[in-house]
Each structure stands twice: as structure tokens, then as C-alpha cells.
C-alpha atoms as a PDB file:
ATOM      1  CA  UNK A   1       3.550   0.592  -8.002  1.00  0.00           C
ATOM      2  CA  UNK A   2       4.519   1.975  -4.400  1.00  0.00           C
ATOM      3  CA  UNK A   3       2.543   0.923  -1.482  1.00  0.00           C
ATOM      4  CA  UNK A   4       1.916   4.619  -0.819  1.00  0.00           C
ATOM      5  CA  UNK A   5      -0.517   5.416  -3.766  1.00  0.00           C
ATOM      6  CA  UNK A   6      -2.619   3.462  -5.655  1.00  0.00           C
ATOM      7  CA  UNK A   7      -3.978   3.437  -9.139  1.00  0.00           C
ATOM      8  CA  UNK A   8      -7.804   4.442  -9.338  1.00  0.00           C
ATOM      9  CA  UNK A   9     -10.752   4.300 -11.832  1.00  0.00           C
ATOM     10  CA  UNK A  10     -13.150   6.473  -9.752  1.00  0.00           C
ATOM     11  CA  UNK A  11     -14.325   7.273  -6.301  1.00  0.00           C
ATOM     12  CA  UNK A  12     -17.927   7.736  -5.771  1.00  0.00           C
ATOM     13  CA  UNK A  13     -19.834   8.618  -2.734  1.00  0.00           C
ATOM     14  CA  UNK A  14     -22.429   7.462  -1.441  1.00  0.00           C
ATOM     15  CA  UNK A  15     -23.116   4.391  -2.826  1.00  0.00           C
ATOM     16  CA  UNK A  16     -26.005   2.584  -2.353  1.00  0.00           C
ATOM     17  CA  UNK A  17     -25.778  -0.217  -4.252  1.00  0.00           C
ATOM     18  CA  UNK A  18     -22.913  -1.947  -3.290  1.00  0.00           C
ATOM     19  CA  UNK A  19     -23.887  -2.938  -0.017  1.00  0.00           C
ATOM     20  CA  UNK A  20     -25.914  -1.240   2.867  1.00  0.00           C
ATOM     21  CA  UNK A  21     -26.686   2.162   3.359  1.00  0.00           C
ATOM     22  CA  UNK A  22     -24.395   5.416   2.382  1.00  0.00           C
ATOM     23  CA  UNK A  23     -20.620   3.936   1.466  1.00  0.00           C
ATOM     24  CA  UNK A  24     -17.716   5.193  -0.290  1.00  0.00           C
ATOM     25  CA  UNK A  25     -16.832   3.598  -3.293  1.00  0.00           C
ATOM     26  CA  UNK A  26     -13.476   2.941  -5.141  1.00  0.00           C
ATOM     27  CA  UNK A  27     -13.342   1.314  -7.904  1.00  0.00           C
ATOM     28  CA  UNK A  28      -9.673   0.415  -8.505  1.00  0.00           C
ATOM     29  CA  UNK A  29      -8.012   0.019 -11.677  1.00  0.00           C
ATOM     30  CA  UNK A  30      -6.194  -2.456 -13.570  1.00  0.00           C
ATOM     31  CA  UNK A  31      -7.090  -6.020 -13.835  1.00  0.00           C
ATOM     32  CA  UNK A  32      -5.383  -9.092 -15.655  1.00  0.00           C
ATOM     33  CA  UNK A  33      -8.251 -11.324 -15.556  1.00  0.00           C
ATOM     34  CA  UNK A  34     -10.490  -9.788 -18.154  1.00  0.00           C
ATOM     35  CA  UNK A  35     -13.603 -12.031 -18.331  1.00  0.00           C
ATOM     36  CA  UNK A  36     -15.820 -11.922 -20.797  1.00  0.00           C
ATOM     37  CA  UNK A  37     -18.671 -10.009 -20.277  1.00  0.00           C
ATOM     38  CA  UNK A  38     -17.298  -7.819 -17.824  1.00  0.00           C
ATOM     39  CA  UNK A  39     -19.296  -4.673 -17.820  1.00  0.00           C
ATOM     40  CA  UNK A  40     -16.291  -2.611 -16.581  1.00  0.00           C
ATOM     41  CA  UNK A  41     -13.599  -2.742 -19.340  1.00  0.00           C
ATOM     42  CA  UNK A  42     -13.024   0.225 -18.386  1.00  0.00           C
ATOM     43  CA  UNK A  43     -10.955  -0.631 -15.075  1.00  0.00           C
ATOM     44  CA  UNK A  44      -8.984  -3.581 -16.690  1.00  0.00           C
ATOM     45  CA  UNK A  45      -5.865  -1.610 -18.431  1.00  0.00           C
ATOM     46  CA  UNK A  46      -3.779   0.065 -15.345  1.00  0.00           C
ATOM     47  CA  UNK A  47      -2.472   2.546 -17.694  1.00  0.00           C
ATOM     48  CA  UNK A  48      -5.763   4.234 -17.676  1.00  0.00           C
ATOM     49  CA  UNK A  49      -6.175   4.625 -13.964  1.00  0.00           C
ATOM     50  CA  UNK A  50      -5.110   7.960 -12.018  1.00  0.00           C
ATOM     51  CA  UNK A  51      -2.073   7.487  -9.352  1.00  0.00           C
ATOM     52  CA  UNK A  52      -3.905   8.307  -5.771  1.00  0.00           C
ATOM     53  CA  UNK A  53      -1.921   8.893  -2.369  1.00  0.00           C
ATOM     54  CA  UNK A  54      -3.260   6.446   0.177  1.00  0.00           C
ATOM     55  CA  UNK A  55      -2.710   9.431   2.340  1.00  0.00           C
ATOM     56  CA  UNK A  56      -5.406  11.168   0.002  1.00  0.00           C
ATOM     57  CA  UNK A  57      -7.850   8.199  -0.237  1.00  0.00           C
ATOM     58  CA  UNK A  58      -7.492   7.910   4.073  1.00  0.00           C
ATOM     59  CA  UNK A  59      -8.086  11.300   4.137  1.00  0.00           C
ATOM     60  CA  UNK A  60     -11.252  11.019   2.052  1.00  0.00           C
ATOM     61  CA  UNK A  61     -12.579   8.154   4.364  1.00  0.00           C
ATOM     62  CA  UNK A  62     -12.238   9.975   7.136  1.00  0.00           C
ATOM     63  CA  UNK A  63     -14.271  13.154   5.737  1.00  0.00           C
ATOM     64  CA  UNK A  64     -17.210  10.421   3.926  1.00  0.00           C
ATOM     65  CA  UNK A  65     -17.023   8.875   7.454  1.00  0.00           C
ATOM     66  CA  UNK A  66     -17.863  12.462   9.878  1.00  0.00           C
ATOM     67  CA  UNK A  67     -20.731  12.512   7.183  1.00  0.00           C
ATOM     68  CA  UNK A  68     -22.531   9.046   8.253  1.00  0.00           C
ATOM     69  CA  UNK A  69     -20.691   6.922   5.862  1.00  0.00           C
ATOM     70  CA  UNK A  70     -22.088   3.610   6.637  1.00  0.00           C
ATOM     71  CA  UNK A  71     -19.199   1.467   4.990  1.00  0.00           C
ATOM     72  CA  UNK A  72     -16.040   1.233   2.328  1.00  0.00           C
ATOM     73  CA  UNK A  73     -17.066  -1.064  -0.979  1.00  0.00           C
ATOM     74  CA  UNK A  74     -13.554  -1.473  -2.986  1.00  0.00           C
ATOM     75  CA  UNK A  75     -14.056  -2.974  -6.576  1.00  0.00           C
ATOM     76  CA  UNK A  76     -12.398  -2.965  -9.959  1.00  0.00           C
ATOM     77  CA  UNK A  77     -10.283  -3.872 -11.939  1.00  0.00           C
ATOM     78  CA  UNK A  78      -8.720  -6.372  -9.400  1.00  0.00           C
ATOM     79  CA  UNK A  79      -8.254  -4.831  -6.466  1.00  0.00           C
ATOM     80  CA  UNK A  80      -5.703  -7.797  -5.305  1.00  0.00           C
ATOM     81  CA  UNK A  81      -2.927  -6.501  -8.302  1.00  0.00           C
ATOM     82  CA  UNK A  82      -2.330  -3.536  -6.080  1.00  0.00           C
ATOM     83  CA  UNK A  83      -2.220  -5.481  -2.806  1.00  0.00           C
ATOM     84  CA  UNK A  84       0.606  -3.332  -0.800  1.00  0.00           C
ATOM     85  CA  UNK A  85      -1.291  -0.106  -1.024  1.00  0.00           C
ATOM     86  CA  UNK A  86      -4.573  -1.274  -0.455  1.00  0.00           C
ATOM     87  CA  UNK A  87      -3.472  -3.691   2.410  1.00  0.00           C
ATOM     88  CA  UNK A  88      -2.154   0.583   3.736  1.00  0.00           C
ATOM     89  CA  UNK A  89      -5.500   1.926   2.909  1.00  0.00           C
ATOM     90  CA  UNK A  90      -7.741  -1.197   4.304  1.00  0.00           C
ATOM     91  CA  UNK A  91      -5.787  -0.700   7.677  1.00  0.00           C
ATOM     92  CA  UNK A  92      -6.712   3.156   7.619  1.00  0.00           C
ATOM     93  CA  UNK A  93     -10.185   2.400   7.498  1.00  0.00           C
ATOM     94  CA  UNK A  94     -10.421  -0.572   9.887  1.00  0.00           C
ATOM     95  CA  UNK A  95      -8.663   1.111  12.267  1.00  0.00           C
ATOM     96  CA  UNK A  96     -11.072   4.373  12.014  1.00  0.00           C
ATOM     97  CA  UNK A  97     -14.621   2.523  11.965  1.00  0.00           C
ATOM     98  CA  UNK A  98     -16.680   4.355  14.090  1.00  0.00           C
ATOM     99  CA  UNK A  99     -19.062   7.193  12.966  1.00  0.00           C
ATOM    100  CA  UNK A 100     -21.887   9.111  12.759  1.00  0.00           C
ATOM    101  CA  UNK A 101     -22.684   6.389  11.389  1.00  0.00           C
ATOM    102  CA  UNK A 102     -21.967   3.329  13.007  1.00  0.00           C
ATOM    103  CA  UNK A 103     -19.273   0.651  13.261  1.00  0.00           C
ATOM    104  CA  UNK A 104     -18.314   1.116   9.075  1.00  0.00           C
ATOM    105  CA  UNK A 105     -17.880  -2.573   7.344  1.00  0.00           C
ATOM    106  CA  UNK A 106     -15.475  -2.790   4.641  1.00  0.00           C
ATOM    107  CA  UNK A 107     -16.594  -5.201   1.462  1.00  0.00           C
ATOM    108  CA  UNK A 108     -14.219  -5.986  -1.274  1.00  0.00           C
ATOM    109  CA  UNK A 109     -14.507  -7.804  -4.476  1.00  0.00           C
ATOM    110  CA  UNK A 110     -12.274 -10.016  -5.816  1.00  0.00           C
ATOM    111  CA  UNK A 111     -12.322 -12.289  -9.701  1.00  0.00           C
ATOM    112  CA  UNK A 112      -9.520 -14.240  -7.469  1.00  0.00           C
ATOM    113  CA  UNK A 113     -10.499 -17.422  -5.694  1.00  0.00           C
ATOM    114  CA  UNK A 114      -9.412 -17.997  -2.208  1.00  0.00           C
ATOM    115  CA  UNK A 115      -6.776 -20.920  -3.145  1.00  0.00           C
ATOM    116  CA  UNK A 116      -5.237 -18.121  -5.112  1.00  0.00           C
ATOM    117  CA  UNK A 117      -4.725 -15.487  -2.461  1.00  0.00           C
ATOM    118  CA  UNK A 118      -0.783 -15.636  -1.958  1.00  0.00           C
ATOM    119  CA  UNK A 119       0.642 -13.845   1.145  1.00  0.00           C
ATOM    120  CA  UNK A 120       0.766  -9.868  -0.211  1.00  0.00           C
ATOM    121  CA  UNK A 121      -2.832 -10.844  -1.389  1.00  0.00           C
ATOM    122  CA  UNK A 122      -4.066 -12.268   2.106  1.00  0.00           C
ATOM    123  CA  UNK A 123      -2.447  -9.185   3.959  1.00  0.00           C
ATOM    124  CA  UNK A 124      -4.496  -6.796   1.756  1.00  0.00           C
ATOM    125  CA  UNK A 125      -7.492  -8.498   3.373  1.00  0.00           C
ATOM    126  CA  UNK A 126      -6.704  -8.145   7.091  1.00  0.00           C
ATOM    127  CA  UNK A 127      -9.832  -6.163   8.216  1.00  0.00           C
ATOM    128  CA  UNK A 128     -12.267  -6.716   5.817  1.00  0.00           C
ATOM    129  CA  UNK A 129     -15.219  -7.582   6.993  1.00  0.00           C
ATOM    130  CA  UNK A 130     -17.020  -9.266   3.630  1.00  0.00           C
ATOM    131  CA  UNK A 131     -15.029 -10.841   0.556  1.00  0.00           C
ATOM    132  CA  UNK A 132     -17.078 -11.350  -2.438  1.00  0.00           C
ATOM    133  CA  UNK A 133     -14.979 -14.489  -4.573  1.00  0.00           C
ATOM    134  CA  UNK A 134     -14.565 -15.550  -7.807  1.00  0.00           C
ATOM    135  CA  UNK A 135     -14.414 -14.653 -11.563  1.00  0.00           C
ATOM    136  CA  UNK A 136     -17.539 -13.125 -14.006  1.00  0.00           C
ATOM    137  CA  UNK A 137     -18.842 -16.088 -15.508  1.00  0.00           C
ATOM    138  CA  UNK A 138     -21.461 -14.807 -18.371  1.00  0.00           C
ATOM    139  CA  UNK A 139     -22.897 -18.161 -19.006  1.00  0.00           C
ATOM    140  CA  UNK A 140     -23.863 -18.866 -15.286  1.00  0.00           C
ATOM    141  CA  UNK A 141     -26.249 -15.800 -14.334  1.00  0.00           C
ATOM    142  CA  UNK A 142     -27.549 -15.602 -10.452  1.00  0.00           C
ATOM    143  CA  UNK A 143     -30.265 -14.065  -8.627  1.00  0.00           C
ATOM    144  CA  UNK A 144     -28.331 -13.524  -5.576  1.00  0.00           C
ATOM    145  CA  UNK A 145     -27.629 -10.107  -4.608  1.00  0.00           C
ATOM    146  CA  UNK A 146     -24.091  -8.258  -4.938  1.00  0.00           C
ATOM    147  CA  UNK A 147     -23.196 -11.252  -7.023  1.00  0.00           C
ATOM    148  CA  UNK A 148     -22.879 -11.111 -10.859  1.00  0.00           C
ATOM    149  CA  UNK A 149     -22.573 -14.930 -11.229  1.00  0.00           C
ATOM    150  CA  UNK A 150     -23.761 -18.088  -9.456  1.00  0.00           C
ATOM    151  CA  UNK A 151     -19.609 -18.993  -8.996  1.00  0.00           C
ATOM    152  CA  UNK A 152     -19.128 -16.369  -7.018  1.00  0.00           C
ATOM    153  CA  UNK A 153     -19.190 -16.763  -3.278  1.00  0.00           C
ATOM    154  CA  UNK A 154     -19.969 -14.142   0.072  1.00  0.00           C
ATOM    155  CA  UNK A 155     -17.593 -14.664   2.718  1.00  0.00           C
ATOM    156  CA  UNK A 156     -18.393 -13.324   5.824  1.00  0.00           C
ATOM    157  CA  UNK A 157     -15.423 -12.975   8.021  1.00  0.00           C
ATOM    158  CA  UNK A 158     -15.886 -10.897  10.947  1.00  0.00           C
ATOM    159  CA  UNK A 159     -19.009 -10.559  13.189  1.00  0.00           C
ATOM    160  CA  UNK A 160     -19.802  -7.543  12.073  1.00  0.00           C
ATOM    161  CA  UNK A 161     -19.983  -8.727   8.180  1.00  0.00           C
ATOM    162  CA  UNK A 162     -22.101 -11.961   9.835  1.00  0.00           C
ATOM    163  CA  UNK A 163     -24.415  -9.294  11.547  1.00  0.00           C
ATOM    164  CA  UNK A 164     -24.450  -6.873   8.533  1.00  0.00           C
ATOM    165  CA  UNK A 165     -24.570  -9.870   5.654  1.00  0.00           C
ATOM    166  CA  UNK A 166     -26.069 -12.578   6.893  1.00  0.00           C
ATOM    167  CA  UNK A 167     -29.158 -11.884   5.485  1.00  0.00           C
ATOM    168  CA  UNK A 168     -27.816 -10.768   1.996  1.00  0.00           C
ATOM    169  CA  UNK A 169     -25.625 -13.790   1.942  1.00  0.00           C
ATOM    170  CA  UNK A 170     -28.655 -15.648   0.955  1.00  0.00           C
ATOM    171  CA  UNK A 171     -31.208 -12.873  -0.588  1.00  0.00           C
ATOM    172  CA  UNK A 172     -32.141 -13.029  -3.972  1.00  0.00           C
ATOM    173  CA  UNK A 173     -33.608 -10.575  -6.341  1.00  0.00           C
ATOM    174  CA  UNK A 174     -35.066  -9.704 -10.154  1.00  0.00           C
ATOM    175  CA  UNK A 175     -34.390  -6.207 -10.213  1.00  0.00           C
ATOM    176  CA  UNK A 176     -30.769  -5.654  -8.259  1.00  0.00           C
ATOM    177  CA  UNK A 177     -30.293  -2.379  -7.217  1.00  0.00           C
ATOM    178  CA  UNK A 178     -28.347   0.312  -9.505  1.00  0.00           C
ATOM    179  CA  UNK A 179     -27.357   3.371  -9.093  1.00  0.00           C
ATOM    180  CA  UNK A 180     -26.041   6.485 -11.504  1.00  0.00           C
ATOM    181  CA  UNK A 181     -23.961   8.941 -11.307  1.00  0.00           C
ATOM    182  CA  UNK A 182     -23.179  11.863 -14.046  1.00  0.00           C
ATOM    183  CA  UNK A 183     -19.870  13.696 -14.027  1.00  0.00           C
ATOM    184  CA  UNK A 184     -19.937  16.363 -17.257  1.00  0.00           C
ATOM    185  CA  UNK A 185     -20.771  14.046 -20.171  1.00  0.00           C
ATOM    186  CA  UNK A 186     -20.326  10.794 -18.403  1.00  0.00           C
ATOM    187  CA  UNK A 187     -22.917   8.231 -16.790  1.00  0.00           C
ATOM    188  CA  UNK A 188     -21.196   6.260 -14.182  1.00  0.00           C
ATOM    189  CA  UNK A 189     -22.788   2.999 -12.964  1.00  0.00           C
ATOM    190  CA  UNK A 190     -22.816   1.522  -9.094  1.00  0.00           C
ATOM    191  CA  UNK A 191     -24.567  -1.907  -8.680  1.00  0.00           C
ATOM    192  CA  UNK A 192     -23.857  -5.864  -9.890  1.00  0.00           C
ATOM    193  CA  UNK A 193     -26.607  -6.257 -12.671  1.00  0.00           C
ATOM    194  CA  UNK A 194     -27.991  -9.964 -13.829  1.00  0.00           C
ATOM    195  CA  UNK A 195     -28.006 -10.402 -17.090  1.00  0.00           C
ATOM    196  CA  UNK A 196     -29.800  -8.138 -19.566  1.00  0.00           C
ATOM    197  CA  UNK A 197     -29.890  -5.338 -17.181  1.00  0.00           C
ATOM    198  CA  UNK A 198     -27.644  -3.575 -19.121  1.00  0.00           C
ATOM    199  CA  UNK A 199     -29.539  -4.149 -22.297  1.00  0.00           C
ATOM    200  CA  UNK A 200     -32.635  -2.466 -20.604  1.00  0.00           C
ATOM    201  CA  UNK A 201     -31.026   0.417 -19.233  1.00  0.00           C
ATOM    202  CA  UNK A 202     -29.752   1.495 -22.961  1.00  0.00           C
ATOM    203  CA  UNK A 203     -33.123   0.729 -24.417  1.00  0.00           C
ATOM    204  CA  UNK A 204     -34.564   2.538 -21.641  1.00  0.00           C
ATOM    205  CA  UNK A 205     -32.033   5.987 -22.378  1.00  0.00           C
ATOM    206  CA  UNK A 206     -32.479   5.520 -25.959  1.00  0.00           C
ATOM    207  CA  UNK A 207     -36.227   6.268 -25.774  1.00  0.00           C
ATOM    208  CA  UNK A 208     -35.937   9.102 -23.266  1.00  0.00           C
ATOM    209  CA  UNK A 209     -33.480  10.520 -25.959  1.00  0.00           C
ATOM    210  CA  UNK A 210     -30.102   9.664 -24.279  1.00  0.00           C
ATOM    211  CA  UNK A 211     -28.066   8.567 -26.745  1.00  0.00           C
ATOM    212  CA  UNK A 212     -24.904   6.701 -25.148  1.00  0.00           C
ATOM    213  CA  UNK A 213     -21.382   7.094 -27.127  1.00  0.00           C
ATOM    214  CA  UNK A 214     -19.921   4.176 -25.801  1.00  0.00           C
ATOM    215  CA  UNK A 215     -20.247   1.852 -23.042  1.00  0.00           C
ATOM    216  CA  UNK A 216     -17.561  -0.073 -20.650  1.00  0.00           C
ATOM    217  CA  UNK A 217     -19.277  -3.386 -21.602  1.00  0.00           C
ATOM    218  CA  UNK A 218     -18.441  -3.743 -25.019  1.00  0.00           C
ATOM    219  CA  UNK A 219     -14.707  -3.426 -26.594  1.00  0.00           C
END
């Protein structure tokens, strides 16, 4: 893959439950490290994704932004496969921060941990202002927020991610925020559930008489 495009799942805006306040989300696809549980299977084969322009995606982050866009959260898949063209778009956005509304943070989320970041990998990160580490472990669940495993680690690496974070480093929750989204027949899903969330969100449609086809978190 080129560094000029990269392969996406979807792009959602605004999200409000991957992070704070209004933020664009992209949820990239692709992803090699497939852990069980995962409850986007969806994003893990990169033949599935559509080929996006950075030019279009920078483009899109600049119109989210004029609208009060608070922040960029990029997800997957692995984000880190496609390192050249989202090191292109990352730079787009840090360099364009300021808005309507605010000084934008940009959080990305990672299965990798930091020992594995190689140099392509590291460069993707330049400007990003919160790293969330670490694979989907089923068997350890967490209360923390933004975290879908008690492995997985917030690093805050810029003052504005200490000033934005700080306090969500540390929060925990029983009920972490979700959010959905319907495109035709589809239900799309923004937030980092604990477990049985998921469970109680299709027990929940079922008796309102939504009866779901499939789902991304099971084969």
C-alpha cells in the first residue's frame, strides 16, 4: 500500500465515545493480530477495507474541524500495518489543530506494545497526543475507561493529551460509554465495552424487535 491512500473500515463523525467531546473517527482496516474476542472482526482482513486518498481523509478533517470537531480517534484493525500513510495523514491533522473548537488532540489505538514500535511505526506516531497500548486480552476485563483490557496502557505524550487525559488515565466506570450509528441496514458501534456489554445490547435489540443478522464479534 502507497503512503498516499490508506485502507479504511469506516469514518464516522462525531464520535463521542472514543474520547472527549465531538471527534472524527476512522476506523482503519486490516489487522494481523486477531485476538480473541475482538469485537471488530470486521476490520482484521485488509481485503475488505475501501482504498482512501489521504488527500480525501485531510480534506475531511479539515471540514469535521470548521464544524467544532474537538479531536481525531484512529482505531482498527491495526492502525500501525499502514504506518506510511497514516504517519501523512497524522501530520495533516497535527499541523491543522486549531478550531472552532479548540486545540484538536489526536488518540490512536494500537494491539502493538511500545517495545514493538519499529521506526515506520514510531514515525506514524509523531503528533499524537494519546497512545492507547497493547493487545485485547478477553480473560483480563478492566473498568478503566477507553480500555478494553487491564494490559492495556494510556500514554500521554504531549501536554495537551496530559491536560485532556489526565483525568481519564485513571477513571473507571460500569457502564462505558457507546454510541450507534445506522447506515441503511447496518448498526455501527463507537465505544470500548467491558465484558458482557455486548451480550446486553443484543438482548436488549432482541426484545425491542431488532433482530441482528450478524455481528463483528463472532466468526
Amino acid at each position: 500500500m502507497s503512503a498516499d491512500a490508506l485502507i479504511v473500515n469506516r469514518v464516522l463523525y462525531p464520535v463521542t465515545a472514543l474520547g472527549p467531546g465531538r471527534r472524527l473517527g476512522v476506523w482503519l482496516q486490516g489487522c494481523p493480530l486477531a485476538c480473541a474476542g475482538c469485537m471488530s472482526r470486521d476490520t482484521w482482513d485488509p481485503a475488505m477495507g475501501e482504498v482512501v486518498p489521504v488527500a480525501e481523509l485531510a480534506a475531511l478533517w479539515d471540514t469535521v474541524q470548521a464544524d467544532g470537531a474537538s479531536g481525531l480517534t484512529v482505531t482498527g484493525g491495526e492502525p500501525l500495518t499502514q504506518a506510511d500513510a497514516l504517519a501523512a495523514f497524522v501530520r495533516h491533522v497535527a499541523g491543522n489543530r486549531i478550531g472552532p473548537g479548540g486545540e484538536a488532540d489526536i488518540l490512536l489505538f494500537t494491539g502493538y506494545e511500545l517495545d514493538e514500535l519499529d521506526r515506520r511505526r514510531q514515525a506514524a506516531l509523531e503528533g499524537v497526543d494519546v497512545l492507547v497500548t497493547g493487545r485485547f486480552r478477553a480473560a483480563e476485563p478492566t473498568r478503566l475507561v477507553l480500555r478494553g483490557s487491564a494490559n492495556q496502557v494510556m500514554h500521554l505524550r504531549t501536554p495537551l493529551g496530559e491536560m485532556r487525559y489526565r483525568e481519564l488515565a485513571a477513571a473507571e466506570t460500569d457502564t462505558p460509554a457507546m454510541q450507534a450509528f445506522v447506515e441503511g441496514d447496518r448498526l455501527l458501534l463507537s465505544g470500548v465495552p467491558q465484558r458482557g456489554t455486548l451480550a446486553v445490547l443484543e438482548r436488549t435489540l432482541r426484545a425491542g424487535g431488532v433482530q441482528l443478522d450478524g455481528v463483528s464479534w463472532r466468526p
